[in-house]
C-alpha atoms as a PDB file:
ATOM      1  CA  UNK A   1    -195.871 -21.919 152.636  1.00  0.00           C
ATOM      2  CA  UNK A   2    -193.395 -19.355 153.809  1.00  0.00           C
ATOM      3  CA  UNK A   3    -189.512 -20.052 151.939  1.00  0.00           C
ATOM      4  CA  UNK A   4    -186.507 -18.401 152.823  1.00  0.00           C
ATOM      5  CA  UNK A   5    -185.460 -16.848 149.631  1.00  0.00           C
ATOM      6  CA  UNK A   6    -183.136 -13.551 148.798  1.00  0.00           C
ATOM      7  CA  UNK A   7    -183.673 -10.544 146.534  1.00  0.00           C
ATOM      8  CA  UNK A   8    -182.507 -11.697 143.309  1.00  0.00           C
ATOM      9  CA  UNK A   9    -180.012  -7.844 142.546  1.00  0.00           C
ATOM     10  CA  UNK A  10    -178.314  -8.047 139.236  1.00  0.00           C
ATOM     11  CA  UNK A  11    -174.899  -9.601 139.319  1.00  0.00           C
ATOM     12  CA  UNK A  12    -173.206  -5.868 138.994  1.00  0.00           C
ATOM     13  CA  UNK A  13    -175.106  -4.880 142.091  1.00  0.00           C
ATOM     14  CA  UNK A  14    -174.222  -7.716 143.838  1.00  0.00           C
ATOM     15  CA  UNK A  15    -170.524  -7.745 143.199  1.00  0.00           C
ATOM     16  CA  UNK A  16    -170.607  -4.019 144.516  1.00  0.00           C
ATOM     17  CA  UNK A  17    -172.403  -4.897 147.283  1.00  0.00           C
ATOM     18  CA  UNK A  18    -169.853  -7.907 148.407  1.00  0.00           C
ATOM     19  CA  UNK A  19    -167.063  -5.344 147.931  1.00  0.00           C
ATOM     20  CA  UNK A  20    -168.287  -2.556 149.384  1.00  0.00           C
ATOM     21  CA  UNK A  21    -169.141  -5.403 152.452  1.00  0.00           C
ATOM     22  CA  UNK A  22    -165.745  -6.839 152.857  1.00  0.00           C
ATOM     23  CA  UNK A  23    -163.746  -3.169 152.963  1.00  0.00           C
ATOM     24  CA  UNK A  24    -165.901  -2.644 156.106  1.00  0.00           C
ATOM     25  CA  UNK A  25    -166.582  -6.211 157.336  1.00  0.00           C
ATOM     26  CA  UNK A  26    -163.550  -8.796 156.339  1.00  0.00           C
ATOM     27  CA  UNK A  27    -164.262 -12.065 156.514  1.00  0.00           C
ATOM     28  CA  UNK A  28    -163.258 -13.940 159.046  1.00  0.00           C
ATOM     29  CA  UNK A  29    -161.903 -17.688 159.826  1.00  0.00           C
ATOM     30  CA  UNK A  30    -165.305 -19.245 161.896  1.00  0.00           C
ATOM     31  CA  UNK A  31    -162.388 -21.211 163.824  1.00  0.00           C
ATOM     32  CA  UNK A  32    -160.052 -19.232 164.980  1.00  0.00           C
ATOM     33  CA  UNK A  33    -161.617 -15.753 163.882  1.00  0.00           C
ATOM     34  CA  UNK A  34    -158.607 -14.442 161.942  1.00  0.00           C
ATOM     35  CA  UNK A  35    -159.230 -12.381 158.689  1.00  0.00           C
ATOM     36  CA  UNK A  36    -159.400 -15.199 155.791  1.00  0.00           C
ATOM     37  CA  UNK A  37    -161.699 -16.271 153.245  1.00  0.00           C
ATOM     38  CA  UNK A  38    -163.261 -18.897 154.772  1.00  0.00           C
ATOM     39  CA  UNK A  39    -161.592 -21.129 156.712  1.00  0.00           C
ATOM     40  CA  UNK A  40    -157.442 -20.433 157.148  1.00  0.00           C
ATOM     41  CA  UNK A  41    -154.983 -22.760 156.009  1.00  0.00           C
ATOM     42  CA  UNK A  42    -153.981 -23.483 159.934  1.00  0.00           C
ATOM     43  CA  UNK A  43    -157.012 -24.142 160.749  1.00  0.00           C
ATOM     44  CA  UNK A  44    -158.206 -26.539 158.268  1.00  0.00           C
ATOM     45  CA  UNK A  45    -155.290 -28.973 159.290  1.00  0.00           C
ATOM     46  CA  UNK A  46    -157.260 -29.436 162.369  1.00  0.00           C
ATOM     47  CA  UNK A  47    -160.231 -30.034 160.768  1.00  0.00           C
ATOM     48  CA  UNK A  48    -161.408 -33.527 161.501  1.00  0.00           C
ATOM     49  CA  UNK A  49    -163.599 -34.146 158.898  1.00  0.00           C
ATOM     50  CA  UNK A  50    -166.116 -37.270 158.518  1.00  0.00           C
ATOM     51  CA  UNK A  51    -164.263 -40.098 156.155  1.00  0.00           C
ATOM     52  CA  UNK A  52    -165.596 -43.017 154.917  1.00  0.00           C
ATOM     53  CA  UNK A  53    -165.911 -46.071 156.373  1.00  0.00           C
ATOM     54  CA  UNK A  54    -168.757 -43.989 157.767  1.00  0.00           C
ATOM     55  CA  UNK A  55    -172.577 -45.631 159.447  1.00  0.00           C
ATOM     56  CA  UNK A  56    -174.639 -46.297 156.846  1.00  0.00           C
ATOM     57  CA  UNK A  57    -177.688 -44.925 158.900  1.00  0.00           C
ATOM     58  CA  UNK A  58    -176.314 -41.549 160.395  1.00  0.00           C
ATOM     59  CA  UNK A  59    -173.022 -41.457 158.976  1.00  0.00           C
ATOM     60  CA  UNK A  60    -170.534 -41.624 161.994  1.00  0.00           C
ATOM     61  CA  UNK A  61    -166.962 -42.850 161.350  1.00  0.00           C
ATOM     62  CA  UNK A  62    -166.333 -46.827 161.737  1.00  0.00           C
ATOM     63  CA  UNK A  63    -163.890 -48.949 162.545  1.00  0.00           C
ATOM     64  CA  UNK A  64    -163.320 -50.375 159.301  1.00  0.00           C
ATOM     65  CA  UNK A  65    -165.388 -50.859 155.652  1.00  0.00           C
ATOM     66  CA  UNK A  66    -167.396 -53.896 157.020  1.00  0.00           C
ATOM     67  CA  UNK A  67    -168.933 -52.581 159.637  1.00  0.00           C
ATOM     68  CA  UNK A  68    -172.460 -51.405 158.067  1.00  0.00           C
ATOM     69  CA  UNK A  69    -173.657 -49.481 161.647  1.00  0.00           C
ATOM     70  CA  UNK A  70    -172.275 -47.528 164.480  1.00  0.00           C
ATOM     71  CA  UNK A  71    -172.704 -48.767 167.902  1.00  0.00           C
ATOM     72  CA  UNK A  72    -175.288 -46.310 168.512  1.00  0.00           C
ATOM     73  CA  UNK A  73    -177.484 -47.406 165.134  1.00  0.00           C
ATOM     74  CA  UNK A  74    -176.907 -50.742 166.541  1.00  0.00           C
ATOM     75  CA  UNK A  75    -179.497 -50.939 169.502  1.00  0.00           C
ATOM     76  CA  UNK A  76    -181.163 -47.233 168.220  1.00  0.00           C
ATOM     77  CA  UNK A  77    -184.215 -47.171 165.732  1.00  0.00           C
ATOM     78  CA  UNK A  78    -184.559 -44.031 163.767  1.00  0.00           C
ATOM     79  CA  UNK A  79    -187.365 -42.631 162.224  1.00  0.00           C
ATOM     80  CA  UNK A  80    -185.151 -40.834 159.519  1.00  0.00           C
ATOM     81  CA  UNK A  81    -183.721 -43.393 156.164  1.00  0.00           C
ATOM     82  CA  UNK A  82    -179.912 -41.947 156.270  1.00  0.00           C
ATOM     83  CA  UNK A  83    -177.798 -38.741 157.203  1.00  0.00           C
ATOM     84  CA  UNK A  84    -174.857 -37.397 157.343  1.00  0.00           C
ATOM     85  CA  UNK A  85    -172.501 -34.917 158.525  1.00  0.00           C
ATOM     86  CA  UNK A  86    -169.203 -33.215 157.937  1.00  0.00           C
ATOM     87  CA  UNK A  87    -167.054 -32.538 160.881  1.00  0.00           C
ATOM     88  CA  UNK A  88    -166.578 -34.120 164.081  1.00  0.00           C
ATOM     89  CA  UNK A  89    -168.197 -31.816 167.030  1.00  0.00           C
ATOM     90  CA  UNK A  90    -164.909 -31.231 169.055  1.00  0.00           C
ATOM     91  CA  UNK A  91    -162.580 -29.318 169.486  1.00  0.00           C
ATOM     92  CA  UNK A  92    -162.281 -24.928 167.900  1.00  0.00           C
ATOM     93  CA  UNK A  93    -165.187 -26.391 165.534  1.00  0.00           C
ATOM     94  CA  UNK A  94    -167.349 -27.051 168.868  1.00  0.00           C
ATOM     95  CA  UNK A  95    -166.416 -23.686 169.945  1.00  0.00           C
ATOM     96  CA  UNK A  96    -167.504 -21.891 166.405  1.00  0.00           C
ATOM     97  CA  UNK A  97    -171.134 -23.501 166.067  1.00  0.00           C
ATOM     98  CA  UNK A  98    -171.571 -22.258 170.606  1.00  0.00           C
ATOM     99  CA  UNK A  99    -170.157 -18.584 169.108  1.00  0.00           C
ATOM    100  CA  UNK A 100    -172.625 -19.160 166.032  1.00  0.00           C
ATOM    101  CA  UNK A 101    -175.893 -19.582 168.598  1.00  0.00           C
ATOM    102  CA  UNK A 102    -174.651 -17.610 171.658  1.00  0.00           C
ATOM    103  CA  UNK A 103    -172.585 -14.744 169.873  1.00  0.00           C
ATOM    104  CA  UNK A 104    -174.435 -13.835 167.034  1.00  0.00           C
ATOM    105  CA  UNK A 105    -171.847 -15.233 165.436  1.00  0.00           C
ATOM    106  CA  UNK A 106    -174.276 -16.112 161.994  1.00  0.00           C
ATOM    107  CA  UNK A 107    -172.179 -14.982 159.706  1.00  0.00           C
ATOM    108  CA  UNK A 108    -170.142 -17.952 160.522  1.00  0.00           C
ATOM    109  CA  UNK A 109    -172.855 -20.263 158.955  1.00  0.00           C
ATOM    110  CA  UNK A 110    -172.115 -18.827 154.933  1.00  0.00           C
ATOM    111  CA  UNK A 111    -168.412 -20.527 155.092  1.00  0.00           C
ATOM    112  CA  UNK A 112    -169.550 -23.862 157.354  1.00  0.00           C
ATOM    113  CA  UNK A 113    -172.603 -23.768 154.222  1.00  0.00           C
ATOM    114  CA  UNK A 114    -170.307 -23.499 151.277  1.00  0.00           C
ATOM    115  CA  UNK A 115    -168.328 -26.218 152.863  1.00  0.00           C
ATOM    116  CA  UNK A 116    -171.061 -28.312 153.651  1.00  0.00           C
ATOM    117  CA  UNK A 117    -172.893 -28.138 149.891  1.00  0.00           C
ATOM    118  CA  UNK A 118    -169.531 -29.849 148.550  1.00  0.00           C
ATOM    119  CA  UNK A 119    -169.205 -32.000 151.572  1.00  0.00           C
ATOM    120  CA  UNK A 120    -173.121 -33.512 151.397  1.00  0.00           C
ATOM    121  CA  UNK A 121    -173.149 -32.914 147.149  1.00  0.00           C
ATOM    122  CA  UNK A 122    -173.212 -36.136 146.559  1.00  0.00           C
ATOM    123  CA  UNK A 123    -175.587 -37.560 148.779  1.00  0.00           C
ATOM    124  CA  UNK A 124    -178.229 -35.206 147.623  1.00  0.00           C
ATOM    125  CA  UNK A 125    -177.906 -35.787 144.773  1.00  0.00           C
ATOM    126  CA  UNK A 126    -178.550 -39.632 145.613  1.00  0.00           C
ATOM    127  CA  UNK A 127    -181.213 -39.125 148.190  1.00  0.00           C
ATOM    128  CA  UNK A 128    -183.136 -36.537 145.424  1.00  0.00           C
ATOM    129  CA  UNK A 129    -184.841 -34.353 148.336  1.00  0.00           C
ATOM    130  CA  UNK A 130    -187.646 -31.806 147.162  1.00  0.00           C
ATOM    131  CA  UNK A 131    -187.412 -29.562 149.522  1.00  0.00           C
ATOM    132  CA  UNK A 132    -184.800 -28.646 152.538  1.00  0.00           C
ATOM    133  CA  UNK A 133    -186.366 -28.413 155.974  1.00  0.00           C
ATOM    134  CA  UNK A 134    -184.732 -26.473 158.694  1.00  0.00           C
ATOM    135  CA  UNK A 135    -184.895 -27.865 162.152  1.00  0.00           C
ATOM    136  CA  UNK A 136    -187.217 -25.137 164.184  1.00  0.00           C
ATOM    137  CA  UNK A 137    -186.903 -23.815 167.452  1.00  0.00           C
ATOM    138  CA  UNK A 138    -189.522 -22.972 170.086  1.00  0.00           C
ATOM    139  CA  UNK A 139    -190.789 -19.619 169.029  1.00  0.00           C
ATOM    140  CA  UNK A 140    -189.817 -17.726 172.455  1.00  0.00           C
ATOM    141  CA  UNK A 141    -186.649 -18.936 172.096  1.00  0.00           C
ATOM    142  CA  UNK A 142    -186.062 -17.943 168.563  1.00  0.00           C
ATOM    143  CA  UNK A 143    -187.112 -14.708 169.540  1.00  0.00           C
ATOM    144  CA  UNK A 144    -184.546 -14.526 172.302  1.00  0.00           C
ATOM    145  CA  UNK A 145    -181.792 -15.627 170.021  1.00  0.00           C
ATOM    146  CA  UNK A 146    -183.299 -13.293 166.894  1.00  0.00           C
ATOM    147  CA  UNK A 147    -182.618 -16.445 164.736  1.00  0.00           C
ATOM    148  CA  UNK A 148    -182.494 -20.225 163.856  1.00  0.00           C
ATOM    149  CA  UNK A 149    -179.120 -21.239 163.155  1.00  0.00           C
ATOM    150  CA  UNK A 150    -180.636 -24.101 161.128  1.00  0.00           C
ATOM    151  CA  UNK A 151    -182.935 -22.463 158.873  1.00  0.00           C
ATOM    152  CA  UNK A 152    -180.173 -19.326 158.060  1.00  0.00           C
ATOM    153  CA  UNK A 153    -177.779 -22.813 156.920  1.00  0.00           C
ATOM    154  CA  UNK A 154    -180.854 -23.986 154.988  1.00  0.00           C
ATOM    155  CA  UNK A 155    -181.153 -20.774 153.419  1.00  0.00           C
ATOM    156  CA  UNK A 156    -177.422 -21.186 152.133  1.00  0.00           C
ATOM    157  CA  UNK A 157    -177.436 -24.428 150.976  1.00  0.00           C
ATOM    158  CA  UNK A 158    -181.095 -24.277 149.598  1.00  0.00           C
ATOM    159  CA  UNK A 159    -179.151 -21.711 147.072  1.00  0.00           C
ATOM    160  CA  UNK A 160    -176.184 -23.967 146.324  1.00  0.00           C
ATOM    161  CA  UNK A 161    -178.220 -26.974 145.666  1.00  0.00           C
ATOM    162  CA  UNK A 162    -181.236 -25.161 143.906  1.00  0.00           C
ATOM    163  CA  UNK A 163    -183.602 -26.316 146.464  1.00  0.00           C
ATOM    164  CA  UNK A 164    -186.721 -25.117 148.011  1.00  0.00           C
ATOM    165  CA  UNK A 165    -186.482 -24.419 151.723  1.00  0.00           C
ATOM    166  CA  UNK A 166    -190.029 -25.063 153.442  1.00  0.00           C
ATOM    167  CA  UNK A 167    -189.762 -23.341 156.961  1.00  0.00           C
ATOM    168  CA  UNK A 168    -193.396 -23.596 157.905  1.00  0.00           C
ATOM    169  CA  UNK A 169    -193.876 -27.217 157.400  1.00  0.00           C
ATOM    170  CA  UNK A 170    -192.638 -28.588 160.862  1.00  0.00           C
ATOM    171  CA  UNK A 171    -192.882 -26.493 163.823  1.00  0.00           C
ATOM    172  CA  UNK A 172    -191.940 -26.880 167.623  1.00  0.00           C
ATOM    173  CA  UNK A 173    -194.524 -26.610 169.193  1.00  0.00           C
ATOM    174  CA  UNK A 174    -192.832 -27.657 172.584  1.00  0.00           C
ATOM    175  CA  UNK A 175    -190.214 -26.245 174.765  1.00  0.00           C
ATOM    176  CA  UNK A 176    -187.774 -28.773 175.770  1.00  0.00           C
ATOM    177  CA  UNK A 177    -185.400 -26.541 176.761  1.00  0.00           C
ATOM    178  CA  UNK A 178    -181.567 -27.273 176.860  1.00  0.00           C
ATOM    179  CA  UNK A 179    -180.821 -30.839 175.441  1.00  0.00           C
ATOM    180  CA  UNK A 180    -176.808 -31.244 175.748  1.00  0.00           C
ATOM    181  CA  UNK A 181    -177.106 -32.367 179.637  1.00  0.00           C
ATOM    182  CA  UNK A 182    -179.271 -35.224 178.948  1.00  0.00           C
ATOM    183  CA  UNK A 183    -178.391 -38.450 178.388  1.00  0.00           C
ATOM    184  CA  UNK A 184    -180.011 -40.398 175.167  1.00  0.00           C
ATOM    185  CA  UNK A 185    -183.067 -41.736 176.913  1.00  0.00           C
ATOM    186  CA  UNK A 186    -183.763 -38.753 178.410  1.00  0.00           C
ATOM    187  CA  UNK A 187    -183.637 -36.614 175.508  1.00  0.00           C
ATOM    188  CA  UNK A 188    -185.639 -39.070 173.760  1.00  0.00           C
ATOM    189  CA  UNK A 189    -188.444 -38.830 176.007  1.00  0.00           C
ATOM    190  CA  UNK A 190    -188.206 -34.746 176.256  1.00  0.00           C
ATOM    191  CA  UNK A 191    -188.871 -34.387 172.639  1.00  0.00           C
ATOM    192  CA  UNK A 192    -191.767 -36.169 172.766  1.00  0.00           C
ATOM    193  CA  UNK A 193    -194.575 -34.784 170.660  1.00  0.00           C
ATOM    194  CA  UNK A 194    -191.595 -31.446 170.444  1.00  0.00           C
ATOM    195  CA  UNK A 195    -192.586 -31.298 166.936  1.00  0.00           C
ATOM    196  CA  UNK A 196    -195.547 -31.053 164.418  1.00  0.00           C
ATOM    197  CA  UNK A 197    -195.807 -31.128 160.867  1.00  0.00           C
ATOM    198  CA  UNK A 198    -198.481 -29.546 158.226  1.00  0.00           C
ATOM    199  CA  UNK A 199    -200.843 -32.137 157.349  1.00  0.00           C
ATOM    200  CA  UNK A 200    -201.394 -33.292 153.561  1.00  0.00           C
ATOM    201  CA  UNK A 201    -197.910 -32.312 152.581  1.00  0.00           C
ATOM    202  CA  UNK A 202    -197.246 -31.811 149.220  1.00  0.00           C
ATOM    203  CA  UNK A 203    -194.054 -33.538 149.934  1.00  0.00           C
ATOM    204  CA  UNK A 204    -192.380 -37.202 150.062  1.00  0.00           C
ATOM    205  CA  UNK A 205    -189.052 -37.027 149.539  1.00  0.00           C
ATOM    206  CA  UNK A 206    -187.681 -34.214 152.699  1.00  0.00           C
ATOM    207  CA  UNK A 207    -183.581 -33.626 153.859  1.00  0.00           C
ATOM    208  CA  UNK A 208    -183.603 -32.186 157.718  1.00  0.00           C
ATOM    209  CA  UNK A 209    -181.205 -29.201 157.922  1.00  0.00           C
ATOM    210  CA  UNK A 210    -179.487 -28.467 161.481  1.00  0.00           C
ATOM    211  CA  UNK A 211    -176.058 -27.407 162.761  1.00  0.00           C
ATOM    212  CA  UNK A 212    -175.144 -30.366 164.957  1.00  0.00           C
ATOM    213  CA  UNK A 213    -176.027 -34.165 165.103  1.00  0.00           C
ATOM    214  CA  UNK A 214    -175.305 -35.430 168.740  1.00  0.00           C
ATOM    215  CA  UNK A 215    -177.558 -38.751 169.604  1.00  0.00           C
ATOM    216  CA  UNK A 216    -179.783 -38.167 166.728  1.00  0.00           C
ATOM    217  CA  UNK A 217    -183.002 -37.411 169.234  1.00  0.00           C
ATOM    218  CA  UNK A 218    -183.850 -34.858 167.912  1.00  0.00           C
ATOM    219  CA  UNK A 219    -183.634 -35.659 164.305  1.00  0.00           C
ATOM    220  CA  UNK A 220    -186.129 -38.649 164.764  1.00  0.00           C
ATOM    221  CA  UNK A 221    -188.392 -36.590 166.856  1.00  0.00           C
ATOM    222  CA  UNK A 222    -188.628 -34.317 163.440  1.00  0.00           C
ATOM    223  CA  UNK A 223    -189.007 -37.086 161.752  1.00  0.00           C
ATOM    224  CA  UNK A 224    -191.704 -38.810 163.673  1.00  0.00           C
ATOM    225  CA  UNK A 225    -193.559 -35.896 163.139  1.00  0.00           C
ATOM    226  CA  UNK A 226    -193.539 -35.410 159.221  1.00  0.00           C
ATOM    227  CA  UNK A 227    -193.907 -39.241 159.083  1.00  0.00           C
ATOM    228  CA  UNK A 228    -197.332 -38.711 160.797  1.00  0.00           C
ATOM    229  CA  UNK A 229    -198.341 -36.258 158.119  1.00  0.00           C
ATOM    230  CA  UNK A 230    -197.700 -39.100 155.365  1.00  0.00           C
ATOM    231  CA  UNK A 231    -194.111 -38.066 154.240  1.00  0.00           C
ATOM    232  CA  UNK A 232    -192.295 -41.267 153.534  1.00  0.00           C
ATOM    233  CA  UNK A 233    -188.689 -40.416 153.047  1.00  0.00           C
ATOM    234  CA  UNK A 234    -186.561 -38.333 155.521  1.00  0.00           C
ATOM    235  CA  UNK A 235    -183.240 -37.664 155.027  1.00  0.00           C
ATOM    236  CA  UNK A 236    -180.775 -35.587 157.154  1.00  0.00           C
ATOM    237  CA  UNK A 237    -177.702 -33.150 156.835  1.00  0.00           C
ATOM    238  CA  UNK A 238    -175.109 -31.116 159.393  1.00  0.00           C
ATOM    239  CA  UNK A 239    -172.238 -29.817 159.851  1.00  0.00           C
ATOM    240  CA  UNK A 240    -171.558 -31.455 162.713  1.00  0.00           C
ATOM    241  CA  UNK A 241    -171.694 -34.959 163.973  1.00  0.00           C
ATOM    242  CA  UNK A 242    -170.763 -36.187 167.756  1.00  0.00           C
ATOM    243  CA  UNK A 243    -168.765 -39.016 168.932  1.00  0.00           C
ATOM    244  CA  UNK A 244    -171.463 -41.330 170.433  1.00  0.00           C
ATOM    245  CA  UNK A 245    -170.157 -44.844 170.820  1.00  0.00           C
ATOM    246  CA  UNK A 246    -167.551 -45.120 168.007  1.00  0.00           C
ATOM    247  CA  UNK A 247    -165.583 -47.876 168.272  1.00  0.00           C
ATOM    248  CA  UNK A 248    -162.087 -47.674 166.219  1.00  0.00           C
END
């Protein structure tokens, strides 16, 4: 099975290399594109991250500590066990992961992954994954974009948390073209049989990489499809979460 994996340089060569990299190419804020290390100081004030009382299915913000789903895991079955995610999808954050898939903007995806692997630390490490599974895209499109935003975060936090990253287990094998225009039962029935999965995986225990989390459609599409090759837990991890029906 292919893995996404670097070139393991010696720790001399490397710091060279990251030196030698920012004198020609600073980093950059992914929000408001300002030379920082990571994300500014302005910018993180805005930052809406995801706080508990959260869903205990998908992780969305709730009114208060008693309320044990969201609206939308309320009258919505998921094929996934849990998930979560670390920022609200609004706002300059919104407008960083559209710059990271329309304007090549990948580089974006180190800071958002360094954030995330603290953000999502501890749930890993409660959910016990063996391997990190980046969401795929359609081939043609891939090739039109030159890469998957998903599987270049997987990469990332594959490293952090010492984790294999498995990016020939599920494939899509379906193009459903542009989901954010659809409504939830729409999308639902659009990624119908999107996705399939290797059969006799070596795997049980699998955490579903991808940028954003909207209605969850496309998560439990995934899902369905490594639950047909026999893998019993699925877990799921993003940067970004949407609103759906929060009530506050």
């Amino acid at each position: 099975m292919k893995k996404i994996r670097k070139i393991e340089w010696p720790d001399s060569w490397k710091r060279t290399a990251k030196a030698a990299t920012e004198l020609l190419y600073p980093s950059t804020c992914p929000v408001c594109g300002k030379i920082s290390q990571g994300v500014c100081e302005d910018c993180r004030k805005e930052l809406k991250f995801v706080e508990q009382p959260v869903c205990y299915r998908c992780g969305k913000p709730v009114g208060s500590i008693e309320q044990e789903f969201c609206p939308d895991c309320q009258k919505t079955h998921h094929s996934y066990r849990q998930g979560c995610a670390m920022l609200l999808y609004e706002g300059k954050v919104k407008e960083a992961i559209h710059k990271i898939k329309y304007s090549n903007k990948r580089e974006y995806l180190e800071t958002f992954a360094r954030m995330l692997a603290r953000y999502g630390e501890k749930n890993v490490q409660m959910w016990q994954p063996e391997v990190l599974v980046p969401i795929p895209m359609y081939p043609k499109k891939k090739k039109l974009r030159g890469y998957n935003q998903a599987e270049i975060l997987a990469g990332y936090l594959g490293e952090y948390w010492n984790l294999p990253v498995d990016t020939e287990l599920l494939k899509k094998v379906r193009d459903t073209g542009a989901q954010k225009e659809l409504d939830r039962a729409t999308r639902r029935k659009n990624l119908l049989e999107a996705f399939e999965a290797e059969r006799e995986s070596p795997y049980q225990r699998v955490l579903l990489v991808d940028d954003v989390y909207t209605t969850g459609s496309t998560v439990d599409a995934a899902a369905e499809s490594l639950k047909r090759a026999g893998i019993s837990d699925i877990f799921y991890i993003a940067i970004c979460i949407g609103h759906g029906d929060m009530i506050y």
